[in-house]
Protein backbone atom coordinates (compact mmCIF):
# COMPACT_ATOMS: atom_id res chain seq x y z
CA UNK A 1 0.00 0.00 0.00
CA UNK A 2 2.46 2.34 0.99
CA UNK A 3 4.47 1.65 -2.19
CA UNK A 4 1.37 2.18 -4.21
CA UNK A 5 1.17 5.58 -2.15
CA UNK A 6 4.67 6.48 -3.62
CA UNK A 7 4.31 5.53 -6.84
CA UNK A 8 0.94 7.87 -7.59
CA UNK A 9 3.02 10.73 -5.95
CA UNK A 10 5.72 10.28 -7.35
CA UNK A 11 3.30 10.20 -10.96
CA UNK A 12 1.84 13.35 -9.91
CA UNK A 13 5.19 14.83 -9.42
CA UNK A 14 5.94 14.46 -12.74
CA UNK A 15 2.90 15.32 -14.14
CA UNK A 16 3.36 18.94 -12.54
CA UNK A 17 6.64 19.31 -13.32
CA UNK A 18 6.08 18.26 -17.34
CA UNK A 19 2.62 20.77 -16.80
CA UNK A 20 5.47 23.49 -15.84
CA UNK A 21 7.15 23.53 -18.40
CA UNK A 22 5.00 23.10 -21.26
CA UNK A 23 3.71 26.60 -19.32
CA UNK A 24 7.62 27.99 -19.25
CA UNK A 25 7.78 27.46 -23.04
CA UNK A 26 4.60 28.72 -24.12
CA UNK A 27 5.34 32.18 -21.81
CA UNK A 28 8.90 32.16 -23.61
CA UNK A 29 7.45 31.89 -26.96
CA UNK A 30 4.75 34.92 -26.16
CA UNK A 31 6.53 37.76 -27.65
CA UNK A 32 5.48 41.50 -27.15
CA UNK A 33 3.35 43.26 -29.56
CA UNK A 34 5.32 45.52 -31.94
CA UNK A 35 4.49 49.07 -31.62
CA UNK A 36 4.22 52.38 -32.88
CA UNK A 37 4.97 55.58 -30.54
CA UNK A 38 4.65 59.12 -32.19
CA UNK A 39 5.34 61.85 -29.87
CA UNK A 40 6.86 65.53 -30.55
CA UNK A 41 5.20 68.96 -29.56
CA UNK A 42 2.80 71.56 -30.88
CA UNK A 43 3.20 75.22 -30.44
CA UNK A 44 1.73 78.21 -32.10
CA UNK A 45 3.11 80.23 -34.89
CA UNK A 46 3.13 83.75 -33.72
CA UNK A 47 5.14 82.94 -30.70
CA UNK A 48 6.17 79.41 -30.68
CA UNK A 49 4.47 78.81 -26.88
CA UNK A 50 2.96 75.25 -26.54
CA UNK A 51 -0.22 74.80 -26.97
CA UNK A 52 -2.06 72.80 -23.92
CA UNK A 53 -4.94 70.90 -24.86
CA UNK A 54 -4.66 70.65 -28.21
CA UNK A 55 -6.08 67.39 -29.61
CA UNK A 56 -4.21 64.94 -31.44
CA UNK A 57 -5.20 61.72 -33.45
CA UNK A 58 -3.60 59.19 -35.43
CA UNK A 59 -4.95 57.84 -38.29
CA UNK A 60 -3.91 54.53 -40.65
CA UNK A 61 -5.29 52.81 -43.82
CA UNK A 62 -4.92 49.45 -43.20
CA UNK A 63 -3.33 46.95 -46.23
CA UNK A 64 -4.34 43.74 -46.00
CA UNK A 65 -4.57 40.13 -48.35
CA UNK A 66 -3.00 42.57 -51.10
CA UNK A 67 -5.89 45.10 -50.62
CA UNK A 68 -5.51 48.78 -49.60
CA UNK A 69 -7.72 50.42 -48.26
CA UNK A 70 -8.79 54.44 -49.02
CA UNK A 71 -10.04 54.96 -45.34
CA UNK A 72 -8.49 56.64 -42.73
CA UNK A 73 -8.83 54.12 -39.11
CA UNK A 74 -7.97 55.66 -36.43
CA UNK A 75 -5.09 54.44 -34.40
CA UNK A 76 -4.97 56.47 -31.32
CA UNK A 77 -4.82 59.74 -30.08
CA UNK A 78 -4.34 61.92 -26.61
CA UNK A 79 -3.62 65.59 -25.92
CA UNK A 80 -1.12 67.62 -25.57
CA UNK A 81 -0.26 68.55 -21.60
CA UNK A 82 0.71 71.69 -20.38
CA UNK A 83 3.68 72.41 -22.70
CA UNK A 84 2.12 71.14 -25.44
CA UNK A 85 3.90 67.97 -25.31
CA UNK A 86 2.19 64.63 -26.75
CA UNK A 87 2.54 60.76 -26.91
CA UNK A 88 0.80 58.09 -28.55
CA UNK A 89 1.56 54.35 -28.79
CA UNK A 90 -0.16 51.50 -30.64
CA UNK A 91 0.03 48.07 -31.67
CA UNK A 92 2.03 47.57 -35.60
CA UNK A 93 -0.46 47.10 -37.95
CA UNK A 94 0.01 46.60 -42.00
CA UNK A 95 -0.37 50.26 -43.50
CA UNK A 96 0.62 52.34 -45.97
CA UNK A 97 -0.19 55.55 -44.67
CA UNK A 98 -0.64 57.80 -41.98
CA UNK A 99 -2.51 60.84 -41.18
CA UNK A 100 -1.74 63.01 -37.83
CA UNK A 101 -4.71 65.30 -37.59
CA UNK A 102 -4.03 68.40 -34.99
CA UNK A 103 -7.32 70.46 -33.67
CA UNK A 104 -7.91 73.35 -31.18
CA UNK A 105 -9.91 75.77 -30.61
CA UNK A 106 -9.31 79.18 -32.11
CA UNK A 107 -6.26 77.74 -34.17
CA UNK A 108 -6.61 76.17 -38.27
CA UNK A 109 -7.17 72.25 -37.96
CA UNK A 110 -3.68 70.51 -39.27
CA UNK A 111 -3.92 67.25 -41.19
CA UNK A 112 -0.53 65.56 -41.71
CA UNK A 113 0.54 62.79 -44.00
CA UNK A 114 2.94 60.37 -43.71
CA UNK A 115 4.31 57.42 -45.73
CA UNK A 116 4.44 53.95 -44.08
CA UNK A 117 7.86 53.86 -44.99
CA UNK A 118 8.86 56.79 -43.12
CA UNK A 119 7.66 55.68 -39.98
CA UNK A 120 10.02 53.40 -37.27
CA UNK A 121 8.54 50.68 -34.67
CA UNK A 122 11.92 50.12 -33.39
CA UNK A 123 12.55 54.15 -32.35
CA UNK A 124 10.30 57.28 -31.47
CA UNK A 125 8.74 59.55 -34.11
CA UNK A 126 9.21 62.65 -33.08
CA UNK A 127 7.48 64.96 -35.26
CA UNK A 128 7.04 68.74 -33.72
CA UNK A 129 4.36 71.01 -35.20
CA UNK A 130 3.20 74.74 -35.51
CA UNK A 131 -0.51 75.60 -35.33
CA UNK A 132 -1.71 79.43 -37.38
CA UNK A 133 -4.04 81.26 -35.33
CA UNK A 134 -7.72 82.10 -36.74
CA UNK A 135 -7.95 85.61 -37.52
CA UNK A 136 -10.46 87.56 -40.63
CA UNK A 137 -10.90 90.85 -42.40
CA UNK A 138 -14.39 91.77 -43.37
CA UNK A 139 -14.29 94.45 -46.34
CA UNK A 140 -17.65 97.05 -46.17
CA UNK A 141 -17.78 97.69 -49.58
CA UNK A 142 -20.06 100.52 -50.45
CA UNK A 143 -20.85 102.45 -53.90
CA UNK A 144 -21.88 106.18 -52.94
CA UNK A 145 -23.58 108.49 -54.59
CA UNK A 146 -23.37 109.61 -57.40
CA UNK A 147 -23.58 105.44 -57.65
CA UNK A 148 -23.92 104.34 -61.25
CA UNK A 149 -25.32 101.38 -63.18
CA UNK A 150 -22.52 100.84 -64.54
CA UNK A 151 -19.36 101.31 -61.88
CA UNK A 152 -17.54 98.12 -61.26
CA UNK A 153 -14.79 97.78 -58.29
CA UNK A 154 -11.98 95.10 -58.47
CA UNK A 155 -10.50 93.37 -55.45
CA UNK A 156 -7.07 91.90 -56.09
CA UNK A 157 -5.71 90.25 -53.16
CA UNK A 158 -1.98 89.48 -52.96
CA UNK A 159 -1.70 87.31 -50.44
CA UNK A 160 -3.77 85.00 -48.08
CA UNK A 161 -4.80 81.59 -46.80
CA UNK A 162 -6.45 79.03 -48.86
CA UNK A 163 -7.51 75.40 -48.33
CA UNK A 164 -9.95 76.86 -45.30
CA UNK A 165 -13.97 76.86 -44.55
CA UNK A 166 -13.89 80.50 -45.22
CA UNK A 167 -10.78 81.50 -47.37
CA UNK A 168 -10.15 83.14 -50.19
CA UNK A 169 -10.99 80.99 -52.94
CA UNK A 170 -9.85 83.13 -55.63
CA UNK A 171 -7.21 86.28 -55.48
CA UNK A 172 -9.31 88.03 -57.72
CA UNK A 173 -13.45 89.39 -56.85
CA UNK A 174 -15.42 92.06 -59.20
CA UNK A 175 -18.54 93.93 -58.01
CA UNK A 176 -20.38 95.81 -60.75
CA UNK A 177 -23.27 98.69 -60.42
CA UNK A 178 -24.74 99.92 -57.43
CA UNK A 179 -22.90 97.36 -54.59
CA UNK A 180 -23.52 97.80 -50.87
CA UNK A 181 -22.39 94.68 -49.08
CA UNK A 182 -19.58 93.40 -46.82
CA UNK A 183 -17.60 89.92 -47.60
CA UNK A 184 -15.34 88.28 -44.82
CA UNK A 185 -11.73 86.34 -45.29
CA UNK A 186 -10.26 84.14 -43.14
CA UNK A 187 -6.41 84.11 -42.79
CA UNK A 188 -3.97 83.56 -40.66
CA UNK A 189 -3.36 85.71 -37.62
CA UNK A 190 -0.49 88.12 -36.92
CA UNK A 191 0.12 88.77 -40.53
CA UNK A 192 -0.26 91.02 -42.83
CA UNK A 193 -2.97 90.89 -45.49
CA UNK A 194 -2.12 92.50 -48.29
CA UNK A 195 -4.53 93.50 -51.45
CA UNK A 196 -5.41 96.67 -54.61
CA UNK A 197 -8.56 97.50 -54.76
CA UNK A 198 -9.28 98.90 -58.63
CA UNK A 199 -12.25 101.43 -59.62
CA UNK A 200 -12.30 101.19 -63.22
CA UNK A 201 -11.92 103.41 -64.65
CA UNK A 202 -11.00 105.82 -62.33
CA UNK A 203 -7.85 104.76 -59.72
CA UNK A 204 -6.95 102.18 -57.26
CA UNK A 205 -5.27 101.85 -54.29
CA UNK A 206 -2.84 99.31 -52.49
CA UNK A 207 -2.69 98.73 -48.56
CA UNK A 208 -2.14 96.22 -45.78
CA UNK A 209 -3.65 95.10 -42.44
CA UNK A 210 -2.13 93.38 -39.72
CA UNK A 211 -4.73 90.47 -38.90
CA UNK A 212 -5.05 90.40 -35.13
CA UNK A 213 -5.39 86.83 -34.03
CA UNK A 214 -8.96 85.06 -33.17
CA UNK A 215 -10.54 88.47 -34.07
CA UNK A 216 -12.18 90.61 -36.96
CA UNK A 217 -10.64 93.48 -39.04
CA UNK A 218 -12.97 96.19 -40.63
CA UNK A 219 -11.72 97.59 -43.71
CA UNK A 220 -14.31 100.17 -45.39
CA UNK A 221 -13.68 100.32 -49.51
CA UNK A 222 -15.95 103.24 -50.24
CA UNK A 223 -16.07 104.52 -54.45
């Protein structure tokens, strides 16, 4: 009996230790997940402070059995602390492209793309960027008396932000006959905005205006 005793023991015994490591090999075969980590920091333009709070994404299109994707998934994203410092880490994934997409209050949204290629798993990308403050000019344009049929006022602007919700889409704007409106342009803020107004026919004039950041510039054009 006792022998019997010994013999199971000494069965279970082995059994554990055989159980052990069958577990030690599997945990040694479990690698880590390979990972992306983007991190840099985003200040403003006009004075190259961070910006706190601003928020950050990551986006990827995906590649996968030979197909690419056109959409955008996104990957991760944070915001930036109180020095506008960021940090974002993810699991690898088969892409071929990326898309960092900045966005804060008051400031012009940033999209940002970047190749697969360009990007490392095995060190930090550190990618730093600037963010233009919101700012507009809103020209009063008014025809006075003696107003005619027939007058016609040319704005030529000579320099100014495109791409936005409400930029400039052209550098060139005509208003003919009687014309009593106002039209607003957004642009960046803490430049100047320069443009020649032409009454044709009779003269024109060139000025500038310093755009004051996150606010609106009256300029009266009156003919």
């Amino acid at each position: 009996m006792v022998k019997c005793e010994k013999e199971i023991k000494f069965i279970i015994v082995r059994k554990l230790i055989y159980l052990s490591a069958i577990l030690l090999v599997l945990t040694a075969c479990k690698k880590d997940p390979i990972q992306y980590t983007f991190d840099g920091k985003i200040t403003e333009s006009v004075g190259g402070n961070g910006l706190s709070g601003v928020s950050v994404s990551i986006y990827q299109i995906p590649f996968s059995s030979s197909v690419t994707s056109n959409n955008y998934v996104l990957a991760g994203s944070t915001t930036t602390d109180s020095e506008g410092n960021y940090s974002i880490t993810f699991d690898r994934e088969k892409v071929t492209e990326f898309k960092i997409n900045l966005d804060y209050d008051g400031y012009y949204k940033r999209d940002i793309n970047l190749n697969s290629g360009e990007i490392s798993s095995e060190n930090n990308n550190t990618t730093n960027y600037e963010m233009d403050p919101k700012s507009w000019i809103k020209f009063n344009i008014n025809n006075e008396f003696p107003a005619d049929q027939n007058d016609e006022l040319n704005i030529l602007l000579l320099n100014y932000r495109e791409g936005c919700q409400d930029c400039a889409t052209s550098d060139y704007y005509a208003y003919e006959g009687i014309v009593d409106t106002s039209v607003v342009f957004g642009s960046t803020g803490a430049q100047y905005f320069n443009f020649t107004y032409i009454y044709v026919g009779n003269t024109s004039w060139s000025d500038s205006v310093y755009m004051t950041p996150f606010d609106t510039v009256n300029y009266a054009i009156n003919y």
